[in-house]
PDB file of N, CA and C in Angstrom:
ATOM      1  N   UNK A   1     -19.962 -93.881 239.073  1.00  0.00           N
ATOM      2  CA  UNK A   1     -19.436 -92.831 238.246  1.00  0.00           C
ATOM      3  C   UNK A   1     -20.311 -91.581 238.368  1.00  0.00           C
ATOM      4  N   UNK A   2     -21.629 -91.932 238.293  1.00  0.00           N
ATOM      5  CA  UNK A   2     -22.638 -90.563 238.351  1.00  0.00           C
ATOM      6  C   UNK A   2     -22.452 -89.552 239.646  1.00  0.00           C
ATOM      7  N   UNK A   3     -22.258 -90.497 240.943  1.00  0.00           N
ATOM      8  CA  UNK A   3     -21.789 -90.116 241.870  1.00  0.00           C
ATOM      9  C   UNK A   3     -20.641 -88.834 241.801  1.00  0.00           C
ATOM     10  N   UNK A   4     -20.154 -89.621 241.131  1.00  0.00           N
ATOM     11  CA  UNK A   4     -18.508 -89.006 241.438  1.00  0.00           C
ATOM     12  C   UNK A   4     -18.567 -87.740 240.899  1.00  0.00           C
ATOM     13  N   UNK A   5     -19.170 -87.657 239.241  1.00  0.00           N
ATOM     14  CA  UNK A   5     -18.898 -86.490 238.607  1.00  0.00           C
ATOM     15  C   UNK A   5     -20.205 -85.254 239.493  1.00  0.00           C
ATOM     16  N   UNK A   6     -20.840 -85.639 239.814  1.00  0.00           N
ATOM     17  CA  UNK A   6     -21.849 -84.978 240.151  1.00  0.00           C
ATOM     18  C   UNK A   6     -21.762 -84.289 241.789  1.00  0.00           C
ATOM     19  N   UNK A   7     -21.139 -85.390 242.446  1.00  0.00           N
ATOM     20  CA  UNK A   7     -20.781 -84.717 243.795  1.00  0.00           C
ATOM     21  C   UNK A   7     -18.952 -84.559 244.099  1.00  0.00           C
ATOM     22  N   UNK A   8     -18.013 -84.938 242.989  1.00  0.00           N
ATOM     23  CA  UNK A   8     -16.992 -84.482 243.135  1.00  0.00           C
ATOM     24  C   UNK A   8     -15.851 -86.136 244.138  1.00  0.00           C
ATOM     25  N   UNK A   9     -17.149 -86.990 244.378  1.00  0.00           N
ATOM     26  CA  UNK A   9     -16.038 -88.152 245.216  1.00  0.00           C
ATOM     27  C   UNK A   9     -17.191 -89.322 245.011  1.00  0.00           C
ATOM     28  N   UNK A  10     -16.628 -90.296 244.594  1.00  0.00           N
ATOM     29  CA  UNK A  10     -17.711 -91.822 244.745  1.00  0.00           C
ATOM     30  C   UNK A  10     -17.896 -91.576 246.233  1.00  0.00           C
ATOM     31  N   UNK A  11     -18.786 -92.754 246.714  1.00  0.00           N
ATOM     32  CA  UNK A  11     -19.686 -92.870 248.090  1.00  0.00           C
ATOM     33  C   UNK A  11     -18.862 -94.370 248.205  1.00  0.00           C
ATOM     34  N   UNK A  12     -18.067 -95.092 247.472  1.00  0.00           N
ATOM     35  CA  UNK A  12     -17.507 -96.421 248.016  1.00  0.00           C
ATOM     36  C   UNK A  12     -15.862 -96.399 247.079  1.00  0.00           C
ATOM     37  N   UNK A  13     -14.869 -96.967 247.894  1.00  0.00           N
ATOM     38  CA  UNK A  13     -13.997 -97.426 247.319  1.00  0.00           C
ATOM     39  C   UNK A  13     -13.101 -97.687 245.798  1.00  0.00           C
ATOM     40  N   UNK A  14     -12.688 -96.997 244.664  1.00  0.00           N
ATOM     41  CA  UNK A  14     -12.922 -97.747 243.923  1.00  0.00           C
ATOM     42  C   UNK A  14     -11.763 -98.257 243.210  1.00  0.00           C
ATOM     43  N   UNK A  15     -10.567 -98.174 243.978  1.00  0.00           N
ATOM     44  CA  UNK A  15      -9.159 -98.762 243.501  1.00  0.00           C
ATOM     45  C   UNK A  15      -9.445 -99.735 243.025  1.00  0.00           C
ATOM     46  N   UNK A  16     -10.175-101.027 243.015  1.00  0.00           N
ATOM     47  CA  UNK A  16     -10.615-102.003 242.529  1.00  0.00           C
ATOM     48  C   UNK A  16     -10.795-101.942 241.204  1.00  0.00           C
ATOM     49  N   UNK A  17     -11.331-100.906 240.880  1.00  0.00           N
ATOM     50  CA  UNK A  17     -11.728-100.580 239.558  1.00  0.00           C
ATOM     51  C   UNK A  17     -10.156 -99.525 238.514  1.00  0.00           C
ATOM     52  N   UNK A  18      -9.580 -99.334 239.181  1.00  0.00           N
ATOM     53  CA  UNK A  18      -8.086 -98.637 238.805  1.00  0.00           C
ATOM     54  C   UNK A  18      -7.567 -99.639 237.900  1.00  0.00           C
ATOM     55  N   UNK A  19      -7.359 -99.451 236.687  1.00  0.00           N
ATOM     56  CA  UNK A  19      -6.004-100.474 235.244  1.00  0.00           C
ATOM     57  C   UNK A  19      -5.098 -99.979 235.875  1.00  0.00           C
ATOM     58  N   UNK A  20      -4.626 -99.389 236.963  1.00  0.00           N
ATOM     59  CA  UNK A  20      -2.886 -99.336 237.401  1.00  0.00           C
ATOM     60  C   UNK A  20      -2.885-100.124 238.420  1.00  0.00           C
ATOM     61  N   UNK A  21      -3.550-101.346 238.759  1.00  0.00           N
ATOM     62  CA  UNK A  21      -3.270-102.194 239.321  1.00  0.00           C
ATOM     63  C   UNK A  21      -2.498-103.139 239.203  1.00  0.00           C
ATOM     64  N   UNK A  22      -2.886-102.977 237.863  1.00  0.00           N
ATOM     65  CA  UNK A  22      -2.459-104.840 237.207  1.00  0.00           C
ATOM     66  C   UNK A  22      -1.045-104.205 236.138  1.00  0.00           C
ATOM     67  N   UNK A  23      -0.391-105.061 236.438  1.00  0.00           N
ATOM     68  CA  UNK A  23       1.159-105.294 235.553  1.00  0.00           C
ATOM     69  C   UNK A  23       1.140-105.115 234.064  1.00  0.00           C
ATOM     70  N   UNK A  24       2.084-104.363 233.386  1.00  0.00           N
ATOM     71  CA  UNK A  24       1.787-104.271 231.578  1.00  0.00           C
ATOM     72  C   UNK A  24       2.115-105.780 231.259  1.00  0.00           C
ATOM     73  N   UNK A  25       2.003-106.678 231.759  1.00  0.00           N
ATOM     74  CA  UNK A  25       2.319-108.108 231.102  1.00  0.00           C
ATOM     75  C   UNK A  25       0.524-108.441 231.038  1.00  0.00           C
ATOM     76  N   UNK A  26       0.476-107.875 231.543  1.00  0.00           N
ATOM     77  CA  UNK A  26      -1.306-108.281 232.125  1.00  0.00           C
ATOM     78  C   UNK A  26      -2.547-107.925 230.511  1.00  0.00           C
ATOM     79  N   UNK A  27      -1.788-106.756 230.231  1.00  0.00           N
ATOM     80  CA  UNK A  27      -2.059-106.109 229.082  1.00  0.00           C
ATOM     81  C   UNK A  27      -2.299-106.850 227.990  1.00  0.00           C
ATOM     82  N   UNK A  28      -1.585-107.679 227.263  1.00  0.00           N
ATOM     83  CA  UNK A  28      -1.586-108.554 226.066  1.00  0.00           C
ATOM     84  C   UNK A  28      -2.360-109.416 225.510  1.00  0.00           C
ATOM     85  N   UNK A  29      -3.068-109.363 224.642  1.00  0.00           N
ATOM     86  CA  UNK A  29      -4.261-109.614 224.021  1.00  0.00           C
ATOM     87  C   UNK A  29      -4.319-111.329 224.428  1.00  0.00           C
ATOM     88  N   UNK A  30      -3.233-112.035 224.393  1.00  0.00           N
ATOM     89  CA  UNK A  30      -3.095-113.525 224.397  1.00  0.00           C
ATOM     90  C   UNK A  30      -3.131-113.836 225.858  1.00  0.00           C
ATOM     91  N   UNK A  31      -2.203-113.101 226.443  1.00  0.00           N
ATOM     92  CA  UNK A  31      -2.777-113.369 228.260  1.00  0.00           C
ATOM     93  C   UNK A  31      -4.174-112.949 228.445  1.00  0.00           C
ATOM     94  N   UNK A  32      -4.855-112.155 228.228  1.00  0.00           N
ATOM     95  CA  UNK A  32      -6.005-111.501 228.338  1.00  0.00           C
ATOM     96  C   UNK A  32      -7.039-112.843 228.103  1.00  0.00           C
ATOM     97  N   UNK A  33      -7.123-113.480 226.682  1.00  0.00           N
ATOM     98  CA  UNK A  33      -7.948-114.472 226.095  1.00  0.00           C
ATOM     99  C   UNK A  33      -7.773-115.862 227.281  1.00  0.00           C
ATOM    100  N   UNK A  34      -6.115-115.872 227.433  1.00  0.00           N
ATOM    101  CA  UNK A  34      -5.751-116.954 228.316  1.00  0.00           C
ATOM    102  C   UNK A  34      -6.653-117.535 229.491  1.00  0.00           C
ATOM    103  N   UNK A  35      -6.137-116.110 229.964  1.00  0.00           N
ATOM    104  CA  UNK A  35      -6.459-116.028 231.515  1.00  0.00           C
ATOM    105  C   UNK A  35      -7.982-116.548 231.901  1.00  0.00           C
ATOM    106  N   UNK A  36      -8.974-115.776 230.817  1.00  0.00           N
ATOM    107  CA  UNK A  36      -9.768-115.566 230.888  1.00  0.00           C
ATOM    108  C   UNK A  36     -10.847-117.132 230.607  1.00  0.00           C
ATOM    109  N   UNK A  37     -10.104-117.466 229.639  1.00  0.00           N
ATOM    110  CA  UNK A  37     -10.537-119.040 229.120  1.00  0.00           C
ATOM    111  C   UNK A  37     -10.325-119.739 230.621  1.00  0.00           C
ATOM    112  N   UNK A  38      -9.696-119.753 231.213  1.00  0.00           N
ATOM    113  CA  UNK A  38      -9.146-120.616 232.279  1.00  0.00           C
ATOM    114  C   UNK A  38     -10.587-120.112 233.711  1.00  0.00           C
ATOM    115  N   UNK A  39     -10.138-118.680 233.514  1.00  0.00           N
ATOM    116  CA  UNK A  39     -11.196-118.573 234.808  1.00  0.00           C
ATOM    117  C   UNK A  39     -12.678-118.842 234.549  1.00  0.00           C
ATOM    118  N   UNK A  40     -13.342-119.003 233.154  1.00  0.00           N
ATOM    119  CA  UNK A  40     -14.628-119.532 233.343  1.00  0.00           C
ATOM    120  C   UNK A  40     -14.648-120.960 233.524  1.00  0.00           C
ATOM    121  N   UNK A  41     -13.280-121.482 233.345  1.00  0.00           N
ATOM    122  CA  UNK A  41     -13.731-123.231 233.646  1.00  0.00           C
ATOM    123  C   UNK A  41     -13.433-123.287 235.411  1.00  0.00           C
ATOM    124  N   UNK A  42     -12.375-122.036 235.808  1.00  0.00           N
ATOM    125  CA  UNK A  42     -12.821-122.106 237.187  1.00  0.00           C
ATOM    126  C   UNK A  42     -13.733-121.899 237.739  1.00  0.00           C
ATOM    127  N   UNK A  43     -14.789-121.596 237.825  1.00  0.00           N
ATOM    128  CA  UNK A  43     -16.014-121.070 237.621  1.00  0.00           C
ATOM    129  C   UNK A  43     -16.991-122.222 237.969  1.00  0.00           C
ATOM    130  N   UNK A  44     -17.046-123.187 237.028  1.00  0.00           N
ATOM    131  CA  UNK A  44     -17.786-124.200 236.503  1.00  0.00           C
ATOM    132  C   UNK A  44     -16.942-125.529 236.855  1.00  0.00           C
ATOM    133  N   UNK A  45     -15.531-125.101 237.767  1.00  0.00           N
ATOM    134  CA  UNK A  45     -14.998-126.460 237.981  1.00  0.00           C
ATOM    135  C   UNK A  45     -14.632-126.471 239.604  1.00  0.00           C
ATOM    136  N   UNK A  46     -14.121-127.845 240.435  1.00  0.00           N
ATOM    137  CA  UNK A  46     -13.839-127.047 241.776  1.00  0.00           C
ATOM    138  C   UNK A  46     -12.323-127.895 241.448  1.00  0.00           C
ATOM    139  N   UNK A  47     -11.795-126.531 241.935  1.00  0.00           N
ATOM    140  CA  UNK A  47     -10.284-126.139 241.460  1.00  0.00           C
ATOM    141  C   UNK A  47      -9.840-125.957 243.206  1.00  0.00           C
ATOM    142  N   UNK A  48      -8.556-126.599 243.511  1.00  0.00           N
ATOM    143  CA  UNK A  48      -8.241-126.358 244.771  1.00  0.00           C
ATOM    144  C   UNK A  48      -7.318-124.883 244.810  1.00  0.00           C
ATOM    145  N   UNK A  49      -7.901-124.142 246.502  1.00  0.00           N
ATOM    146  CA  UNK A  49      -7.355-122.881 245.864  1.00  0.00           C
ATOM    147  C   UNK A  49      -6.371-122.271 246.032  1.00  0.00           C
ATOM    148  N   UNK A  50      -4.949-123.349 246.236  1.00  0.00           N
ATOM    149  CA  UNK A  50      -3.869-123.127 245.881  1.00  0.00           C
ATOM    150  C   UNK A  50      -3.314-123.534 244.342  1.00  0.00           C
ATOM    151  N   UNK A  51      -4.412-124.077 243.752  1.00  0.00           N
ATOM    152  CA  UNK A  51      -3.563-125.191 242.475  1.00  0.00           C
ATOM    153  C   UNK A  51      -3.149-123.512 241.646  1.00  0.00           C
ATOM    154  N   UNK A  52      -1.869-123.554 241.120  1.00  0.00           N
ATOM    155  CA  UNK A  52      -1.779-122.590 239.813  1.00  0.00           C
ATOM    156  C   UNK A  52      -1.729-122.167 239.233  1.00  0.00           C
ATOM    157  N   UNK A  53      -2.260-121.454 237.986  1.00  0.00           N
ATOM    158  CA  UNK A  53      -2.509-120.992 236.775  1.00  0.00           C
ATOM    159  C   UNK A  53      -1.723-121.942 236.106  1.00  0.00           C
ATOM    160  N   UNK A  54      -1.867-122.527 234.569  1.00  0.00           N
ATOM    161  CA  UNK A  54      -1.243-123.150 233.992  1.00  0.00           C
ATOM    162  C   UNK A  54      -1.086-122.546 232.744  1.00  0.00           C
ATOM    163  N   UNK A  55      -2.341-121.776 232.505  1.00  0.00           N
ATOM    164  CA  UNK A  55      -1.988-120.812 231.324  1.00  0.00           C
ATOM    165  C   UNK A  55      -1.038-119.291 231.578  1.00  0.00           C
ATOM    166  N   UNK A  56      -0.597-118.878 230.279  1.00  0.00           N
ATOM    167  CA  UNK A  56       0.082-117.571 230.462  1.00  0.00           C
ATOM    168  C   UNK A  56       1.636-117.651 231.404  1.00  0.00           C
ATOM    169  N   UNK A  57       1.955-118.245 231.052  1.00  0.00           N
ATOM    170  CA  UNK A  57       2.982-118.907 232.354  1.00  0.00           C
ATOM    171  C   UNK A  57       4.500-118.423 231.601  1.00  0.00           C
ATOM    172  N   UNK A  58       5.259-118.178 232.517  1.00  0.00           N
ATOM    173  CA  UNK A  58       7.103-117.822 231.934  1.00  0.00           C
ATOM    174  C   UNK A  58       7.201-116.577 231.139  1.00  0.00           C
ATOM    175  N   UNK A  59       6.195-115.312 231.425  1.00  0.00           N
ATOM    176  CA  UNK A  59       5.862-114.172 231.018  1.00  0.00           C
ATOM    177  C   UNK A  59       7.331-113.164 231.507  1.00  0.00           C
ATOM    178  N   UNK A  60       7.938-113.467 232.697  1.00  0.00           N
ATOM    179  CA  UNK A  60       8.580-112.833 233.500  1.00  0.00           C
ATOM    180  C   UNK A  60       9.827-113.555 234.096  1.00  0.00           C
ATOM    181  N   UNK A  61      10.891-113.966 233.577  1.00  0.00           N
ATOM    182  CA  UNK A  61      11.675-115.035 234.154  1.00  0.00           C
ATOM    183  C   UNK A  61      12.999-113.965 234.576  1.00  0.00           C
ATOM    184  N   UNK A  62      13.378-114.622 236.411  1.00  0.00           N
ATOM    185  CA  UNK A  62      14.888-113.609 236.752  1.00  0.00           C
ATOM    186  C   UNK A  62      15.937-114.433 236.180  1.00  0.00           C
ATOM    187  N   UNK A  63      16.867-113.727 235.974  1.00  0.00           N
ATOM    188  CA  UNK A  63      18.379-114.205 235.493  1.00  0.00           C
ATOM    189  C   UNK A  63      18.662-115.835 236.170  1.00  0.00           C
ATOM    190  N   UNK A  64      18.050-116.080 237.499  1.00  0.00           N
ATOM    191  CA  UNK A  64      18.501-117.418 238.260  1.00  0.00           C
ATOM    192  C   UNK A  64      16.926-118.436 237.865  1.00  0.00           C
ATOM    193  N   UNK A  65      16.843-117.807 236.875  1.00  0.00           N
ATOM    194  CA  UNK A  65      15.423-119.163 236.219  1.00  0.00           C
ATOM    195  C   UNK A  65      15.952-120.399 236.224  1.00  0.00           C
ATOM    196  N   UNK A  66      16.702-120.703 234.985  1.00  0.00           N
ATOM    197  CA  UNK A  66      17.376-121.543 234.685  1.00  0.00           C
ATOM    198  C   UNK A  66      18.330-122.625 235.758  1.00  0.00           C
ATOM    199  N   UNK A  67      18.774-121.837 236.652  1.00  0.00           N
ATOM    200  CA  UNK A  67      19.467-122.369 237.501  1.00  0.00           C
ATOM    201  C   UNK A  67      18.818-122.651 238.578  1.00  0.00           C
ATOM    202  N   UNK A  68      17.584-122.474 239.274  1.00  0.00           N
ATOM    203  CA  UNK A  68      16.865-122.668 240.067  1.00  0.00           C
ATOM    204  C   UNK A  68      15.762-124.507 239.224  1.00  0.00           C
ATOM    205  N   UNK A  69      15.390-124.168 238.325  1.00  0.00           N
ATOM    206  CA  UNK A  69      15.024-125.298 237.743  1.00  0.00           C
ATOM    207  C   UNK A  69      16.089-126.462 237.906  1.00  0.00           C
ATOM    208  N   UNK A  70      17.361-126.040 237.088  1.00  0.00           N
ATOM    209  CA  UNK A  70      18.125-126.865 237.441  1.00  0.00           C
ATOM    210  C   UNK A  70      18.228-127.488 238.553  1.00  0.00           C
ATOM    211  N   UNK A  71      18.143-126.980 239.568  1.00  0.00           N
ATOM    212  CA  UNK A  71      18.020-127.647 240.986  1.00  0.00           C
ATOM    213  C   UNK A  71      17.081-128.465 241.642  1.00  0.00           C
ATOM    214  N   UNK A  72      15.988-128.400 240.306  1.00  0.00           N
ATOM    215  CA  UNK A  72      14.693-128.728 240.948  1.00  0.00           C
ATOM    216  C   UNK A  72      13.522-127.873 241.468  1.00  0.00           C
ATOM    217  N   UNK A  73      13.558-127.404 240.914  1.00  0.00           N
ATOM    218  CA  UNK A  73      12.361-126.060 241.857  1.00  0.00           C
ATOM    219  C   UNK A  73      11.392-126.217 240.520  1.00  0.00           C
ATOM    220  N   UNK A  74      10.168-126.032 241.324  1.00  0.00           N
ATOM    221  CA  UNK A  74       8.806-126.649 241.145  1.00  0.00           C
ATOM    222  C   UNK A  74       8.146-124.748 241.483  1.00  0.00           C
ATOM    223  N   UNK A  75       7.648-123.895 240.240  1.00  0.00           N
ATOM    224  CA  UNK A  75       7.701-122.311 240.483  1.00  0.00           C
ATOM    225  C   UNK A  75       6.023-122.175 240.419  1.00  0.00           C
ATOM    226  N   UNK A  76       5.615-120.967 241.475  1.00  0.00           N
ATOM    227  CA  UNK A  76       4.579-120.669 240.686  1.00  0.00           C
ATOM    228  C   UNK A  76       4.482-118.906 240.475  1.00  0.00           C
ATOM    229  N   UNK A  77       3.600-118.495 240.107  1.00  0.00           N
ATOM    230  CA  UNK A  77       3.422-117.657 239.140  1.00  0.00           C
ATOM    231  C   UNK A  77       2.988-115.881 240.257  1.00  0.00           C
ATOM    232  N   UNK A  78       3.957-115.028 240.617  1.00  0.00           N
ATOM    233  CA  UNK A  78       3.190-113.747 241.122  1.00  0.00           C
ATOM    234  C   UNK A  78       3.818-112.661 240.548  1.00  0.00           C
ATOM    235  N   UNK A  79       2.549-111.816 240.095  1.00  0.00           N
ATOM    236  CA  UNK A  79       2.618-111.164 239.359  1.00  0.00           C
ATOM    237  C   UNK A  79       3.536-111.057 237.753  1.00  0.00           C
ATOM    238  N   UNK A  80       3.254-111.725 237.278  1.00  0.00           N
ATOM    239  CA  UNK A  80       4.054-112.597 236.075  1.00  0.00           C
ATOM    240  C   UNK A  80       5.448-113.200 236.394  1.00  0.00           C
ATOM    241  N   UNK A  81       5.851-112.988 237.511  1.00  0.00           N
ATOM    242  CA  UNK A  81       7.104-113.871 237.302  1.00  0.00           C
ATOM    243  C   UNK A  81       7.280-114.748 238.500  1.00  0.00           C
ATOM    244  N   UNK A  82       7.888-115.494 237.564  1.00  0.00           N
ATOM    245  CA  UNK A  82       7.991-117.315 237.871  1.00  0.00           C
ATOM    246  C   UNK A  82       8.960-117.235 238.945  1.00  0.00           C
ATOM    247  N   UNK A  83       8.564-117.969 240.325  1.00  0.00           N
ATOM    248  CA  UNK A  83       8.955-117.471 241.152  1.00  0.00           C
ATOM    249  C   UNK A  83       9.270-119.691 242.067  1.00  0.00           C
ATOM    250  N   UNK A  84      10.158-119.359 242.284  1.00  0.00           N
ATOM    251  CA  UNK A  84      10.402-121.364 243.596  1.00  0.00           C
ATOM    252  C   UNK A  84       9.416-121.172 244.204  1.00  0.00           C
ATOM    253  N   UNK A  85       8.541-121.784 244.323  1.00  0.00           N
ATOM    254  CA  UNK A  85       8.252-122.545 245.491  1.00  0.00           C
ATOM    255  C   UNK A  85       8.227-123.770 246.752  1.00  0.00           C
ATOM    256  N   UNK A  86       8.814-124.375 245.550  1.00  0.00           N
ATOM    257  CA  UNK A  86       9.173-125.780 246.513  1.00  0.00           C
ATOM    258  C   UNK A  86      10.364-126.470 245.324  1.00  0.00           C
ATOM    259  N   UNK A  87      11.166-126.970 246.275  1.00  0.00           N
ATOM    260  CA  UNK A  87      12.418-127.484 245.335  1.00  0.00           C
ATOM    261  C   UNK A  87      12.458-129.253 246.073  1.00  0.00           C
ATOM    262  N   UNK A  88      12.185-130.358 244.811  1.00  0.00           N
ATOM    263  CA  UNK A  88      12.288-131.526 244.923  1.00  0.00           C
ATOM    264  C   UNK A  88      13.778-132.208 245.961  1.00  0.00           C
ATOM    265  N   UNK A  89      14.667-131.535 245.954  1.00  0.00           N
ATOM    266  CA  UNK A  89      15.499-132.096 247.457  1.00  0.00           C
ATOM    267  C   UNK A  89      14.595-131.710 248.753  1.00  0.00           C
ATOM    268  N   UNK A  90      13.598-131.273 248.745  1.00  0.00           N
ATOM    269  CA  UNK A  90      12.772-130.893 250.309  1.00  0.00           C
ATOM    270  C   UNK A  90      11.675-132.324 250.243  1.00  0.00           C
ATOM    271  N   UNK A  91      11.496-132.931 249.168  1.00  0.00           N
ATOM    272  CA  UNK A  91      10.191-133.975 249.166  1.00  0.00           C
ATOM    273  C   UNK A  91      10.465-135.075 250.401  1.00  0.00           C
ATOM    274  N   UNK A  92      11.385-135.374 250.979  1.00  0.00           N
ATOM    275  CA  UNK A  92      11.428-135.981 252.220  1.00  0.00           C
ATOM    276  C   UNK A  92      11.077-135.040 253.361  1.00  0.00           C
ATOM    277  N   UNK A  93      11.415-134.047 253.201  1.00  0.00           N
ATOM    278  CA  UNK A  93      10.487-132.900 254.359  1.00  0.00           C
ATOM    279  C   UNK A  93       8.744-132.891 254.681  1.00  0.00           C
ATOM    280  N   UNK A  94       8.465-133.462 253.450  1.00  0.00           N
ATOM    281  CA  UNK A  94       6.789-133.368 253.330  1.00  0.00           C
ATOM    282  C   UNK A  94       6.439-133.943 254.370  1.00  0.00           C
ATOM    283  N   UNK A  95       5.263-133.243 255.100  1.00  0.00           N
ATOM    284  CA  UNK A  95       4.553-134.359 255.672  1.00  0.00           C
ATOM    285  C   UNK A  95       3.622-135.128 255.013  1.00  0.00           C
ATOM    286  N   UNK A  96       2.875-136.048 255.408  1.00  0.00           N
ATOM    287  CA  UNK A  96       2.256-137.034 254.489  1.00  0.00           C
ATOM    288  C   UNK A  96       0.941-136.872 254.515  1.00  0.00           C
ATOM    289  N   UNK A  97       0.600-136.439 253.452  1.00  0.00           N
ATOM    290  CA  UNK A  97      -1.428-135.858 253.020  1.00  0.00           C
ATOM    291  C   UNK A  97      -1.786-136.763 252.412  1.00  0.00           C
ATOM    292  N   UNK A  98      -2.725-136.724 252.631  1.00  0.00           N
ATOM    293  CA  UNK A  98      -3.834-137.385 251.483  1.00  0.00           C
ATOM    294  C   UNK A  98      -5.436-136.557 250.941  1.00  0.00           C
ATOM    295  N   UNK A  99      -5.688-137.169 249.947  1.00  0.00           N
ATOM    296  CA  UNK A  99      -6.697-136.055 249.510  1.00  0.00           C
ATOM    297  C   UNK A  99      -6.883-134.870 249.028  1.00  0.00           C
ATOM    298  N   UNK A 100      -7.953-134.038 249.292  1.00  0.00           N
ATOM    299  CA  UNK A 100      -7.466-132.790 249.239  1.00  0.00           C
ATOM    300  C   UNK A 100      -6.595-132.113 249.507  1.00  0.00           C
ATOM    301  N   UNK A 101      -6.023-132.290 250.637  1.00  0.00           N
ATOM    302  CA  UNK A 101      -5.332-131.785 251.744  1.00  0.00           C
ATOM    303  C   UNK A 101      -3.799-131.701 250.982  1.00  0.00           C
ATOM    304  N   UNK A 102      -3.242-132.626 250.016  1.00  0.00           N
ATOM    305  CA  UNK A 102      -2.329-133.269 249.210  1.00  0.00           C
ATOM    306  C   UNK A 102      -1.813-132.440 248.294  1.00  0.00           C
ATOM    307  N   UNK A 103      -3.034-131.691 247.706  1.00  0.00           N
ATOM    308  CA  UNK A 103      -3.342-130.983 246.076  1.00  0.00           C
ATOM    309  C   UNK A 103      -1.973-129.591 246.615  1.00  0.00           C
ATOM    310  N   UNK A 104      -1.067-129.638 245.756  1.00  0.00           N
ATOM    311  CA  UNK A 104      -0.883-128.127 245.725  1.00  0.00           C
ATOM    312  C   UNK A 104       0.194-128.050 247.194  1.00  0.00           C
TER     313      UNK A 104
END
């Protein structure tokens, strides 16, 4: 910041640091606490790094929610909305993991 005001431009990057990154769902005091509870046990836990989010979840649902569940679809979560990823008529498609390799 001292940078910036003083010579008119930071010396590194700092979109990172921009609140118009993140989504107004992102905003809400209860996702905020959520999220946040979750990422210090990620932190302190080893979490595979596809497994995800379980908190804050169904923030954002499209008109074909309902009907995509219905079918079986197994969703995960970008940028708040609940999105298929894998739909249970494909589970004979799987190939066969074990282990880690399995998770997710």
């Amino acid at each position: 910041m001292a940078e910036w005001i003083a010579d008119g431009s930071p010396s590194i990057d700092l979109r990172e640091a921009d609140i118009n990154r993140f989504h107004r769902h992102a905003f809400s005091k209860k996702y905020i606490v959520e999220r946040s509870n979750r990422q210090y046990i990620e932190v302190y836990d080893i979490v595979h790094p596809l497994e995800p989010p379980t908190v804050a979840r169904n923030l954002r649902l499209s008109p074909f929610h309902a009907r995509l569940q219905a079918l079986g679809a197994h969703f995960f979560e970008s940028a708040g909305w609940e999105r298929p990823q894998w739909f249970n008529s494909n589970k004979p498609l799987e190939p066969v993991r074990q282990g880690w390799a399995a998770r997710n």
